[in-house]
C-alpha atoms as a PDB file:
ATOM      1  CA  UNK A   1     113.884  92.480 147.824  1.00  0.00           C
ATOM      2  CA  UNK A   2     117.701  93.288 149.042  1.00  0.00           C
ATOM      3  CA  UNK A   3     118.521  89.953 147.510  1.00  0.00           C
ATOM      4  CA  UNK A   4     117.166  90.773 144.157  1.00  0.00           C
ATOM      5  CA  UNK A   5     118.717  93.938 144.396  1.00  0.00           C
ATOM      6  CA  UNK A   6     122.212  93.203 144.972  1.00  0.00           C
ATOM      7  CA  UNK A   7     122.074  90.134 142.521  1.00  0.00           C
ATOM      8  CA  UNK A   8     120.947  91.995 140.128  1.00  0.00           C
ATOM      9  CA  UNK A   9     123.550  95.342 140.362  1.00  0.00           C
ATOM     10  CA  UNK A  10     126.756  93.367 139.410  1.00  0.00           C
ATOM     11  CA  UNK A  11     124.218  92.243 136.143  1.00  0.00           C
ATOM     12  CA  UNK A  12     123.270  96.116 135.621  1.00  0.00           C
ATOM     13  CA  UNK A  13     127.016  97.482 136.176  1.00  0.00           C
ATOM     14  CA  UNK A  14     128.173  94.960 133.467  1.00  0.00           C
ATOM     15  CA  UNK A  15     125.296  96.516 130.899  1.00  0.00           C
ATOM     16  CA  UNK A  16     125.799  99.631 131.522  1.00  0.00           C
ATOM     17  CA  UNK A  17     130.039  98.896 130.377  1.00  0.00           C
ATOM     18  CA  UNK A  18     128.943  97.221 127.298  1.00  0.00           C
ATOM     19  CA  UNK A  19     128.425  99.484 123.870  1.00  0.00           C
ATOM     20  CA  UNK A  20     124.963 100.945 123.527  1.00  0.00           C
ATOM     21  CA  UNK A  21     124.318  98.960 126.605  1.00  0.00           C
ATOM     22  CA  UNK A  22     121.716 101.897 127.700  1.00  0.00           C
ATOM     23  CA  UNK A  23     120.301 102.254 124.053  1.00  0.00           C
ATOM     24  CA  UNK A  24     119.658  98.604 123.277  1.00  0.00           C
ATOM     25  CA  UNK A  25     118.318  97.542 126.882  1.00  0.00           C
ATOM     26  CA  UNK A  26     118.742  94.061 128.404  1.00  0.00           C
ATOM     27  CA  UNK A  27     117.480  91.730 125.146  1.00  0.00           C
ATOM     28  CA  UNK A  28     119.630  93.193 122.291  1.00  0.00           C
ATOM     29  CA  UNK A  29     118.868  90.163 120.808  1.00  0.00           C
ATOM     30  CA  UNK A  30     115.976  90.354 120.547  1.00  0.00           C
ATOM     31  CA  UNK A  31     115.171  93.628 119.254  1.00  0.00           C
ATOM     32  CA  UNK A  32     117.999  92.114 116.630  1.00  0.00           C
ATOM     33  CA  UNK A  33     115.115  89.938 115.392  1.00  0.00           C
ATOM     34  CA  UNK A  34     112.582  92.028 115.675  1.00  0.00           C
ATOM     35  CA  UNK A  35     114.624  94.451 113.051  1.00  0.00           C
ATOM     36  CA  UNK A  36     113.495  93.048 109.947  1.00  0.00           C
ATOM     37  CA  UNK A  37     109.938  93.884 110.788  1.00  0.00           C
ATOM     38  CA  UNK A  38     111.060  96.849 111.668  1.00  0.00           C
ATOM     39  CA  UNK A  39     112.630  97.669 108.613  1.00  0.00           C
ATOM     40  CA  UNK A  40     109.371  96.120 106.828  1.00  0.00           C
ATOM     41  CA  UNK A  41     107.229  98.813 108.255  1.00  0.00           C
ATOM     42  CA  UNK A  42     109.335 101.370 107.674  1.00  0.00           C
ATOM     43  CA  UNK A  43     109.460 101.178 104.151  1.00  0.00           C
ATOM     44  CA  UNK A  44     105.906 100.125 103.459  1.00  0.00           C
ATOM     45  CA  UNK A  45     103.900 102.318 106.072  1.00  0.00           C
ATOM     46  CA  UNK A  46     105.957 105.222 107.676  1.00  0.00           C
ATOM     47  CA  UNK A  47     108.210 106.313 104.161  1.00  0.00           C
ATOM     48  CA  UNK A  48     104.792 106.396 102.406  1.00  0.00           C
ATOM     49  CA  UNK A  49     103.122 108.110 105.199  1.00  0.00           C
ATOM     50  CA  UNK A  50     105.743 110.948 105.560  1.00  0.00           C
ATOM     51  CA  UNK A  51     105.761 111.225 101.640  1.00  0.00           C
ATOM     52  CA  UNK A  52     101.904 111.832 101.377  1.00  0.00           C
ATOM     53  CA  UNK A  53     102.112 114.342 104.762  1.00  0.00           C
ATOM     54  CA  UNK A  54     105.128 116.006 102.215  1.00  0.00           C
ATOM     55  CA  UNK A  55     102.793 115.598  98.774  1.00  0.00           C
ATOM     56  CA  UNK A  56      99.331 117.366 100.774  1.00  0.00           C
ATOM     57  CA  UNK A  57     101.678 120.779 101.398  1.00  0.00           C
ATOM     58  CA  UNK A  58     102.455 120.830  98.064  1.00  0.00           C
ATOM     59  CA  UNK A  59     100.820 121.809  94.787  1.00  0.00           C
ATOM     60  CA  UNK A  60     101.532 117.716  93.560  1.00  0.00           C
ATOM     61  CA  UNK A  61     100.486 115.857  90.427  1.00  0.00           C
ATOM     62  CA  UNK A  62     101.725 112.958  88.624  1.00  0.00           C
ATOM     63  CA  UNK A  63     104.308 112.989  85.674  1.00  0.00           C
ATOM     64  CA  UNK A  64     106.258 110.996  83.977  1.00  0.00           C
ATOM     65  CA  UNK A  65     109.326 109.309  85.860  1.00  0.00           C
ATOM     66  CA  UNK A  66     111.973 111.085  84.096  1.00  0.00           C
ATOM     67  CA  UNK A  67     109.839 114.466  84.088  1.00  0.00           C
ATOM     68  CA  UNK A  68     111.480 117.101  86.374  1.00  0.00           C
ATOM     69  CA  UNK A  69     108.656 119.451  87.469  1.00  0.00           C
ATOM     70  CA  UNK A  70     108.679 122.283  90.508  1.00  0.00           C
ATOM     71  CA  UNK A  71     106.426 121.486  93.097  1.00  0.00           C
ATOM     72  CA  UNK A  72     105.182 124.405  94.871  1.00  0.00           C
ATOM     73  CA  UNK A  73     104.963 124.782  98.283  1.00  0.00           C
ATOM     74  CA  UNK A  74     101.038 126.063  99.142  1.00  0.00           C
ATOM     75  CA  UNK A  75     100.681 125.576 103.088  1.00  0.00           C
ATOM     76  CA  UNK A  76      97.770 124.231 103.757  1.00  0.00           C
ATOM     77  CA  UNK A  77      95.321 125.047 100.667  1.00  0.00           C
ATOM     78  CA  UNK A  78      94.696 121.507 100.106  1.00  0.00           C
ATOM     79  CA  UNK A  79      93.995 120.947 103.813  1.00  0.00           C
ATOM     80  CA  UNK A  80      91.482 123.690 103.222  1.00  0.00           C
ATOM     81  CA  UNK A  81      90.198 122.691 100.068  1.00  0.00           C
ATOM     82  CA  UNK A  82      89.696 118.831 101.777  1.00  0.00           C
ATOM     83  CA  UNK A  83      88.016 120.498 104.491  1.00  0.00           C
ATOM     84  CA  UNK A  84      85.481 122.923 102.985  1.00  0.00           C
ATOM     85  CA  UNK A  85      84.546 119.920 100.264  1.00  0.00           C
ATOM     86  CA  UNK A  86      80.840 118.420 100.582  1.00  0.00           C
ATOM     87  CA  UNK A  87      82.281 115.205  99.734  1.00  0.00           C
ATOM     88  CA  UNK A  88      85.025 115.048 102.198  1.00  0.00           C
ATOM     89  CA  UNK A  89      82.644 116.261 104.994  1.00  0.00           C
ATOM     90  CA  UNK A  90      79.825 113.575 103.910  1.00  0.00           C
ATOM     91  CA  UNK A  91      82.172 110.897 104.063  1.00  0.00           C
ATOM     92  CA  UNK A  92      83.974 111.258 107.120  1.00  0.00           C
ATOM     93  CA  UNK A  93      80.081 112.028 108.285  1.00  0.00           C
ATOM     94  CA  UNK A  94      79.672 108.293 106.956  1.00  0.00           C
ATOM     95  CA  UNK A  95      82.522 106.550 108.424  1.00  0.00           C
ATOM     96  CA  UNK A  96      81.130 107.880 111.900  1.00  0.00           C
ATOM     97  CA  UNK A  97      77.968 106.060 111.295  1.00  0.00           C
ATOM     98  CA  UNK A  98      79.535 102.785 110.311  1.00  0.00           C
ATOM     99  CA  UNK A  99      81.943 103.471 113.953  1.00  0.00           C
ATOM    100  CA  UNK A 100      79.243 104.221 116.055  1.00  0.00           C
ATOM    101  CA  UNK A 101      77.747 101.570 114.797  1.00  0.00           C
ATOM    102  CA  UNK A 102      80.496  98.849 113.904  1.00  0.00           C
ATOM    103  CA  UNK A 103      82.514  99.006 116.806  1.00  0.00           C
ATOM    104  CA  UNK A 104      80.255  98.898 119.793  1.00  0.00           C
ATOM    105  CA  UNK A 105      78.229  96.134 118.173  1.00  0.00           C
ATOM    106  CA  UNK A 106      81.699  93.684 117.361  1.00  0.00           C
ATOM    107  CA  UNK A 107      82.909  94.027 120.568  1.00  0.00           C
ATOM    108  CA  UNK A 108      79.606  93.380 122.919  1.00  0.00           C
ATOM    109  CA  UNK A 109      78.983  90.720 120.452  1.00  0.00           C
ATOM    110  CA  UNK A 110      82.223  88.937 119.949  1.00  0.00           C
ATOM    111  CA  UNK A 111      82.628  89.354 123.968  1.00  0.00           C
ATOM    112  CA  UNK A 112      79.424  87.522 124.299  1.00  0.00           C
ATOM    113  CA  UNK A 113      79.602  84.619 121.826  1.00  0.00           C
ATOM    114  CA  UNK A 114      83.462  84.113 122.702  1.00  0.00           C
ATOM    115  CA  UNK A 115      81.774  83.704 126.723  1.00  0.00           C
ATOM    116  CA  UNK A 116      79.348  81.214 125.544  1.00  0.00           C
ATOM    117  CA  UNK A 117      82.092  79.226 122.831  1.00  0.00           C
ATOM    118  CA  UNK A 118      84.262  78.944 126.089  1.00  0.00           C
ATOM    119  CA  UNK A 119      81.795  77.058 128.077  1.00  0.00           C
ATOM    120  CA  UNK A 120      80.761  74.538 125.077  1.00  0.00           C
ATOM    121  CA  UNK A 121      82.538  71.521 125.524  1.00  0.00           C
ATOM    122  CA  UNK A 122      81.493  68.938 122.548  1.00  0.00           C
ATOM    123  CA  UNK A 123      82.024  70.431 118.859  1.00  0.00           C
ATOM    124  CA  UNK A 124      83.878  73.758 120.449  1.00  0.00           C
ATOM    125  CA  UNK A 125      86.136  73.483 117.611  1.00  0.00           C
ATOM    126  CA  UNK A 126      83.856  73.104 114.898  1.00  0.00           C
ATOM    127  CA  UNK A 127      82.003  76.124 116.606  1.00  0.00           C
ATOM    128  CA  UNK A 128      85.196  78.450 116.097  1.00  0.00           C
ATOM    129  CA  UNK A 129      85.716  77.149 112.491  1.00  0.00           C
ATOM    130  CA  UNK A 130      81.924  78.193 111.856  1.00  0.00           C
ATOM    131  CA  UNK A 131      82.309  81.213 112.981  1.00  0.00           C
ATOM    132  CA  UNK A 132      86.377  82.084 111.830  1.00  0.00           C
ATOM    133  CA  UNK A 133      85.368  80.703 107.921  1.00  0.00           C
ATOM    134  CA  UNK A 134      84.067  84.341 107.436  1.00  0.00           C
ATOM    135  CA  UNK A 135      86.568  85.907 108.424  1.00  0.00           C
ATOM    136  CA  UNK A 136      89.054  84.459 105.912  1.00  0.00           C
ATOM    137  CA  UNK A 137      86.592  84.436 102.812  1.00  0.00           C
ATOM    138  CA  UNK A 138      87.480  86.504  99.895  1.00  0.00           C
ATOM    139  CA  UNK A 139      85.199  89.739 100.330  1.00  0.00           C
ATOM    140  CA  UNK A 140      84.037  89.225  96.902  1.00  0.00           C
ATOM    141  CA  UNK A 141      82.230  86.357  97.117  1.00  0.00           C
ATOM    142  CA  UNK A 142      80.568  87.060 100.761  1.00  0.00           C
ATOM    143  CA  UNK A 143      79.696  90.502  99.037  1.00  0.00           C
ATOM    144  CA  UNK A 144      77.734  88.985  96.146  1.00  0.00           C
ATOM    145  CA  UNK A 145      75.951  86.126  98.648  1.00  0.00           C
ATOM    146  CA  UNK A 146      75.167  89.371 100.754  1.00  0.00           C
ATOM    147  CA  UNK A 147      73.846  91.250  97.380  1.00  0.00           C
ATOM    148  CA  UNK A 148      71.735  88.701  96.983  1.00  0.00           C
ATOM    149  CA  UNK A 149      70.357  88.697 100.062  1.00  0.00           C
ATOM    150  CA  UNK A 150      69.344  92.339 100.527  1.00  0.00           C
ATOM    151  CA  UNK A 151      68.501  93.193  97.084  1.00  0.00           C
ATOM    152  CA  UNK A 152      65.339  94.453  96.434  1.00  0.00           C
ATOM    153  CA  UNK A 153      64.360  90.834  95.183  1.00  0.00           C
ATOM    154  CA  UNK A 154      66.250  89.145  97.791  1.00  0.00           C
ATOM    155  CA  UNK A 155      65.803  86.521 100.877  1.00  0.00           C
ATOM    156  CA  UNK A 156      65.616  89.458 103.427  1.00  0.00           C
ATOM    157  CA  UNK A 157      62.886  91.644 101.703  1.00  0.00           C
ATOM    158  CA  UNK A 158      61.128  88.450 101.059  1.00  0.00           C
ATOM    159  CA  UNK A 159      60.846  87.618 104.524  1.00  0.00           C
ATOM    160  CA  UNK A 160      59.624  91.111 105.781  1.00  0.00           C
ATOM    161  CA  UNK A 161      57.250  91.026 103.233  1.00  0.00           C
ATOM    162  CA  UNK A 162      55.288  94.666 103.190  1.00  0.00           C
ATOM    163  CA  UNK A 163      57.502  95.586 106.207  1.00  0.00           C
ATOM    164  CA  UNK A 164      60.445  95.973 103.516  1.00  0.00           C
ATOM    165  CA  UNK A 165      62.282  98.997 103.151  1.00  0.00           C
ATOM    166  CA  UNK A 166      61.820 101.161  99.944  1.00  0.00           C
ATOM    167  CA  UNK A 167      64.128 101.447  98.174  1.00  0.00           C
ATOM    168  CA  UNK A 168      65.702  98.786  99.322  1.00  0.00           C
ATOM    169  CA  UNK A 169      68.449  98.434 102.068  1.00  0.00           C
ATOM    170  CA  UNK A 170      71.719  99.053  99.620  1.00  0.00           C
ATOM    171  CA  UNK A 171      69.949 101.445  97.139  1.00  0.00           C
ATOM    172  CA  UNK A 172      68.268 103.439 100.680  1.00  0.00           C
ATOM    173  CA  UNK A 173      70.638 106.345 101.755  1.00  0.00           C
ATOM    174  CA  UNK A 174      69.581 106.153 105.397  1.00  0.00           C
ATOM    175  CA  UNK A 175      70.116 102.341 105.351  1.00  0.00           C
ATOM    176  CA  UNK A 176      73.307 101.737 102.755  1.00  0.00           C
ATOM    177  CA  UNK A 177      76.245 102.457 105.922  1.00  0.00           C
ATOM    178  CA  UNK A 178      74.605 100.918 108.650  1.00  0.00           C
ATOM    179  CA  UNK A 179      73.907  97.786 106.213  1.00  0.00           C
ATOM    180  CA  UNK A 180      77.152  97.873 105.087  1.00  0.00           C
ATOM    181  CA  UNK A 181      78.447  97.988 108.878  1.00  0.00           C
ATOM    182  CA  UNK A 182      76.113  94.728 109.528  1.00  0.00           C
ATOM    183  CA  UNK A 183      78.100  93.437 107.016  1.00  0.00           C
ATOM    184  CA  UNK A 184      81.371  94.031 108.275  1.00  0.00           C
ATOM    185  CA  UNK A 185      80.347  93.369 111.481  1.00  0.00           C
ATOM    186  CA  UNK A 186      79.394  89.814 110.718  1.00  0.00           C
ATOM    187  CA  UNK A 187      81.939  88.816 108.437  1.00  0.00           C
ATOM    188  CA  UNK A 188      84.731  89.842 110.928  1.00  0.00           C
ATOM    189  CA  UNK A 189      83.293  88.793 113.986  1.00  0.00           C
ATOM    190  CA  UNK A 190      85.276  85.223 114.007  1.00  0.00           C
ATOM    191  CA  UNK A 191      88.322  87.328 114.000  1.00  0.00           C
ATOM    192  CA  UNK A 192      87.449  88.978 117.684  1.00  0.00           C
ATOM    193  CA  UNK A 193      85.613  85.747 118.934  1.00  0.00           C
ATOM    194  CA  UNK A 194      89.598  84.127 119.259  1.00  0.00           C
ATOM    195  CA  UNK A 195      91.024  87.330 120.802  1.00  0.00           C
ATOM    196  CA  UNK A 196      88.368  86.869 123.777  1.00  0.00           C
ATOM    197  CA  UNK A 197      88.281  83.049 123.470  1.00  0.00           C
ATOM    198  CA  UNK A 198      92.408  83.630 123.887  1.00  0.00           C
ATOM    199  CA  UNK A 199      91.400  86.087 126.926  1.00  0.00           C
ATOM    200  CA  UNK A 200      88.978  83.864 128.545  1.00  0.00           C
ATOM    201  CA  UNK A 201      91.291  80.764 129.089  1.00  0.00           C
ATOM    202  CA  UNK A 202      93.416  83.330 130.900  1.00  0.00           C
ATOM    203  CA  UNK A 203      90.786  84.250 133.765  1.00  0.00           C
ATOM    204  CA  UNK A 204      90.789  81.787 136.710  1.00  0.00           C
ATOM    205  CA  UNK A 205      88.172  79.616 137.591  1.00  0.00           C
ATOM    206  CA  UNK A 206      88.195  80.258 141.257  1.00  0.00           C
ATOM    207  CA  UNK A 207      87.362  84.363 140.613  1.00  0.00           C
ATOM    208  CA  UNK A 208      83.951  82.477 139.248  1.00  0.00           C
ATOM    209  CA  UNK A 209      83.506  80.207 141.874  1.00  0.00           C
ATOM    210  CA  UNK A 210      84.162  83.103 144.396  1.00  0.00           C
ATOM    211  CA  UNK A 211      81.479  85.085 142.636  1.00  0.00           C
ATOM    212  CA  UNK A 212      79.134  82.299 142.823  1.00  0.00           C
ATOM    213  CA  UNK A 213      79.482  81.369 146.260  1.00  0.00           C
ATOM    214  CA  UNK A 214      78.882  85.439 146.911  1.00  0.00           C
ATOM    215  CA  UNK A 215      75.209  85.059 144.999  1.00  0.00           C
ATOM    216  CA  UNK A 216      76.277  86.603 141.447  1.00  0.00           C
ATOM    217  CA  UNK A 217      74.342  84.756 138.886  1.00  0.00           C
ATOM    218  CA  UNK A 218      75.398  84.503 135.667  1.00  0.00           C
ATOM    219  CA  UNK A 219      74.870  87.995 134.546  1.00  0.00           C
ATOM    220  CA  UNK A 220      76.779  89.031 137.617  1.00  0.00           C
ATOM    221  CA  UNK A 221      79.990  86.567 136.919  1.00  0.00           C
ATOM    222  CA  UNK A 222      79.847  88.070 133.217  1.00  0.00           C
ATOM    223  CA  UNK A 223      79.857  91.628 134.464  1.00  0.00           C
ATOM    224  CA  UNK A 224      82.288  91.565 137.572  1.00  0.00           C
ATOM    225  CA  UNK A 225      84.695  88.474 136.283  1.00  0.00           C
ATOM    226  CA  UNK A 226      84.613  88.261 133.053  1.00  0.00           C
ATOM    227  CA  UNK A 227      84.504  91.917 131.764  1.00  0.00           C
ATOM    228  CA  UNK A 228      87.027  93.151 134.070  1.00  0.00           C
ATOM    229  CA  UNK A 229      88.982  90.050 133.116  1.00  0.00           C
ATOM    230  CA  UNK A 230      89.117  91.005 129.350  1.00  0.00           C
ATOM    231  CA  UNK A 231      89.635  94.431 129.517  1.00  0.00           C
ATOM    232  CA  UNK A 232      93.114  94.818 127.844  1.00  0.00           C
ATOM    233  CA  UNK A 233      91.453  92.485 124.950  1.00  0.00           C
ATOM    234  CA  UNK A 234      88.362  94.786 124.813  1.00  0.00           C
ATOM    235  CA  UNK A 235      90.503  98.001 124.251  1.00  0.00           C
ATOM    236  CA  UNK A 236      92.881  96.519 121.712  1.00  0.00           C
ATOM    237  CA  UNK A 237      89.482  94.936 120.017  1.00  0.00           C
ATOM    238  CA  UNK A 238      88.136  98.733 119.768  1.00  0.00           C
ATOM    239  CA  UNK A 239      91.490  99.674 118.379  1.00  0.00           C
ATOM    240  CA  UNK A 240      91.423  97.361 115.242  1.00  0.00           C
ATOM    241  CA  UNK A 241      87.399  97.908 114.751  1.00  0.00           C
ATOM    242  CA  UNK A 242      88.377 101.672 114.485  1.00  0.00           C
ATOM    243  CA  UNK A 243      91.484 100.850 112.050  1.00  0.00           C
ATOM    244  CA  UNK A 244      89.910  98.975 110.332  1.00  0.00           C
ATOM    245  CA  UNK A 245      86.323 100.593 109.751  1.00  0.00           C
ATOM    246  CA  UNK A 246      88.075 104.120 109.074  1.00  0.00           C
ATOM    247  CA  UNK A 247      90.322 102.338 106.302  1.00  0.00           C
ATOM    248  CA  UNK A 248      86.813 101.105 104.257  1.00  0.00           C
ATOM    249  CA  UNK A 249      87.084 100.261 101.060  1.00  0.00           C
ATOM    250  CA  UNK A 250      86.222  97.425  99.408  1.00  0.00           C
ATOM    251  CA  UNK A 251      82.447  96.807 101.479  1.00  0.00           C
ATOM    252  CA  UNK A 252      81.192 100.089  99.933  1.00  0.00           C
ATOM    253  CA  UNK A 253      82.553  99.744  96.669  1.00  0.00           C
ATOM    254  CA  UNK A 254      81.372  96.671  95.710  1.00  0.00           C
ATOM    255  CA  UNK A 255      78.016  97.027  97.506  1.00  0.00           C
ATOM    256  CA  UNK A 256      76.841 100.279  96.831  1.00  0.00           C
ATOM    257  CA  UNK A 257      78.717 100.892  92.999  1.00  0.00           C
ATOM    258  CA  UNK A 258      81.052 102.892  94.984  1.00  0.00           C
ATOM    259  CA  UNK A 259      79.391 104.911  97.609  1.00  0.00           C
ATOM    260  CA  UNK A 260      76.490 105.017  96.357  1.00  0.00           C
ATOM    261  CA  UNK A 261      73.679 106.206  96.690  1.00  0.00           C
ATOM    262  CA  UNK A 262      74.511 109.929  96.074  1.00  0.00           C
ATOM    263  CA  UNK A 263      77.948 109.412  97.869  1.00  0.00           C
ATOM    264  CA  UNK A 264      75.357 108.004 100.814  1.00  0.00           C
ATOM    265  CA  UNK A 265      78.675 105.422 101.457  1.00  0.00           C
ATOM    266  CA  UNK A 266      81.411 107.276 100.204  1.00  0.00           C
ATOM    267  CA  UNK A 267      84.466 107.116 103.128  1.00  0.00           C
ATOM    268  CA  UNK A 268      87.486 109.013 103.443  1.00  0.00           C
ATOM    269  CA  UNK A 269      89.388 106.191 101.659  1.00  0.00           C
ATOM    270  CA  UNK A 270      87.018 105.912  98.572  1.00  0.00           C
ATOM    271  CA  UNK A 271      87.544 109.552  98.354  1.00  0.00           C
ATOM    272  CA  UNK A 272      91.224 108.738  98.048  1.00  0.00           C
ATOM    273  CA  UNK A 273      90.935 106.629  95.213  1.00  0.00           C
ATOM    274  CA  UNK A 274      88.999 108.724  93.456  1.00  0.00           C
ATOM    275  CA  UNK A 275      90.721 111.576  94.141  1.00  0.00           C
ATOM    276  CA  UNK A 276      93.963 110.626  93.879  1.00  0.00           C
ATOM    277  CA  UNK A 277      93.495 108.197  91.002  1.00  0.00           C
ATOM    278  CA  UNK A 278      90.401 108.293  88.656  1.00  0.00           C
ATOM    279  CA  UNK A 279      90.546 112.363  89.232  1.00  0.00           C
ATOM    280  CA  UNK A 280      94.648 112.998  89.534  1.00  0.00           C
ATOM    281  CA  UNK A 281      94.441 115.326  92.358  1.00  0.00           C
ATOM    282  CA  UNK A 282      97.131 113.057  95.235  1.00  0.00           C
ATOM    283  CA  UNK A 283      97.939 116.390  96.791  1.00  0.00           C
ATOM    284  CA  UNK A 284      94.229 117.085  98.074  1.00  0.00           C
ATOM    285  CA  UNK A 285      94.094 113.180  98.513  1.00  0.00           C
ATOM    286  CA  UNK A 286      97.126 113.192 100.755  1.00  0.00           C
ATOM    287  CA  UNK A 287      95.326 116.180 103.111  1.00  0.00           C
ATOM    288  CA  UNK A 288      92.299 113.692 103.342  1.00  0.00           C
ATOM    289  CA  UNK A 289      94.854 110.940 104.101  1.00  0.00           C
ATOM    290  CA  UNK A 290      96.658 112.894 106.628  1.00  0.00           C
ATOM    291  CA  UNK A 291      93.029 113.956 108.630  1.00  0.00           C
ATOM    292  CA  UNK A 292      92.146 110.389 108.406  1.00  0.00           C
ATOM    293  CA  UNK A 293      95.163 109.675 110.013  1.00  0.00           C
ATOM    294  CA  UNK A 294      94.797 111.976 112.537  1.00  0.00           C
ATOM    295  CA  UNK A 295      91.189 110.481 113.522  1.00  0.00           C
ATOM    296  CA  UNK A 296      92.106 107.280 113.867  1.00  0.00           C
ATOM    297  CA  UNK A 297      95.176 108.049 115.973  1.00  0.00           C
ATOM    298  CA  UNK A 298      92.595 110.058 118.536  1.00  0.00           C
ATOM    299  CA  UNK A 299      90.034 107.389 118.758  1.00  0.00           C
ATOM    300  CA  UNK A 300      92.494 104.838 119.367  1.00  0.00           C
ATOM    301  CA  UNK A 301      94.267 106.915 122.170  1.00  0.00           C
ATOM    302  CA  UNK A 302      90.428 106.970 123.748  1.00  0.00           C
ATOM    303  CA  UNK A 303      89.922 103.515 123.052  1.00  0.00           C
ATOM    304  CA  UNK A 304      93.413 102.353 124.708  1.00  0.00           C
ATOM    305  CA  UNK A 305      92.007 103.971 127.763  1.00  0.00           C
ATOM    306  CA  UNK A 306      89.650 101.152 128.625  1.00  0.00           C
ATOM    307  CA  UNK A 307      92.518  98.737 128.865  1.00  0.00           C
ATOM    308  CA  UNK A 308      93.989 100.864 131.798  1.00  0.00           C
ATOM    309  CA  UNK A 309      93.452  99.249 135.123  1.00  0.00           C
ATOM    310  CA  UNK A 310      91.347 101.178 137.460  1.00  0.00           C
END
């Protein structure tokens, strides 16, 4: 350790002479490359972001380009008029249901088919192609196979036979979110099956040999090798489930005519576009932006917690 040490002060003195030595660490180079990205994000995610926490404190609306109208401050009335709406309250009441049920159900599941791809020897890749090919299908066309499927007509009902919901499952408002959160579910499950497959070749064989040699069977190796083994995967798995379910869209308003039925799948998001758009109101929409925002950010601070090492 004194080694180290004094090798590495004559390094540290000469950083700490150079220009913004402190500031731009020991790889200015690379956080040189990394700038571009930087820059990306910048302009298409935080400059938007700030302007739509600016537009919700203001009475906003849209006018021509060359119009020059006063925007009054008004606190936060639209925060209160997002707040206090049925609509706004139903459909963050909806995205909960598609998180509670979304997220637990991709990660225990993409966990557990990733631990069974990794231990298939012959076809393994044509395994992960089966189950990726989902992932990177247009939504469009998955959505109209899955239409078919649980449409009051369709395969599904047809198999249950008297045992069939009615109405049925997209047209039910108990059963239109947590169908449309199978649906998600499934189609982006190929997705987190290569995080954990990319986790799993990281765990060494040896910490399952140990565990067999100590009795563990294989429900034993899976819960004391592999899930403690994946752990930093799991939490940043949680983390994009919960992006990405709060930022629904396109599931519900293509399966359900847009949150249908009786706003039964409305989400914040919808609400945006409707809001925003089809009913020119972007000030109120940027308050339901800026909650939404604020959601997600807690949940994913809880969910980065179970990548912490105990």
């Amino acid at each position: 350790m004194t080694a180290t040490t004094t090798r590495d002060a004559p390094e540290r003195s000469r950083r700490s002479r150079l220009p913004l030595g402190g500031l731009l660490g020991a790889q200015p180079l690379g956080l040189l490359l990394v700038l571009p990205y930087v820059l990306f994000l910048a302009a298409v995610m935080a400059w938007p972001l700030i302007q739509a926490v600016w537009i919700s404190f203001q009475d906003y609306f849209f006018t021509a380009p060359t119009a020059v109208v006063e925007h009054p401050f008004v606190g936060f009335e639209n925060y209160v008029s997002a707040i206090t709406d049925p609509q706004v309250q139903q459909s963050f009441g909806n995205i909960a249901v598609f998180l509670v049920i979304n997220v637990p159900l991709t990660a225990i599941l993409s966990l557990v088919l990733a631990s069974a791809l990794n231990k298939i020897v012959r076809f393994a890749s044509a395994y992960r192609v089966a189950f990726y090919i989902p992932y990177v299908t247009a939504s469009v066309s998955l959505i109209g196979v899955w239409m078919l499927l649980f449409s009051s007509g369709g395969l599904v009902n047809t198999i249950l036979g008297p045992l069939a919901p009615d109405p049925s499952w997209l047209v039910n408002s108990s059963l239109a979110m947590p169908s449309i959160a199978l649906y998600v579910t499934w189609k982006q499950l190929g997705f987190y099956i290569l995080l954990y497959l990319a986790a799993l070749q990281g765990i060494p064989k040896e910490l399952y040999e140990s565990a067999a040699m100590d009795g563990a069977g294989a429900v034993g190796r899976f819960r004391n090798v592999t899930v403690p083994g994946v752990r930093s995967v799991t939490a940043l798995v949680l983390i994009l489930a919960i992006i990405t379910g709060a930022n629904l869209f396109t599931e519900p308003y293509l399966l359900t005519n847009g949150g249908g039925p009786d706003g039964a799948s409305a989400t914040p998001v919808l609400l945006i576009y409707q809001k925003g758009i089809q009913q020119t109101n972007p000030d109120v929409a940027s308050a339901i932006g800026v909650l939404l925002v604020i959601g997600i950010g807690l949940l994913s601070i809880l969910a980065a917690r179970t990548g912490r090492e105990d």
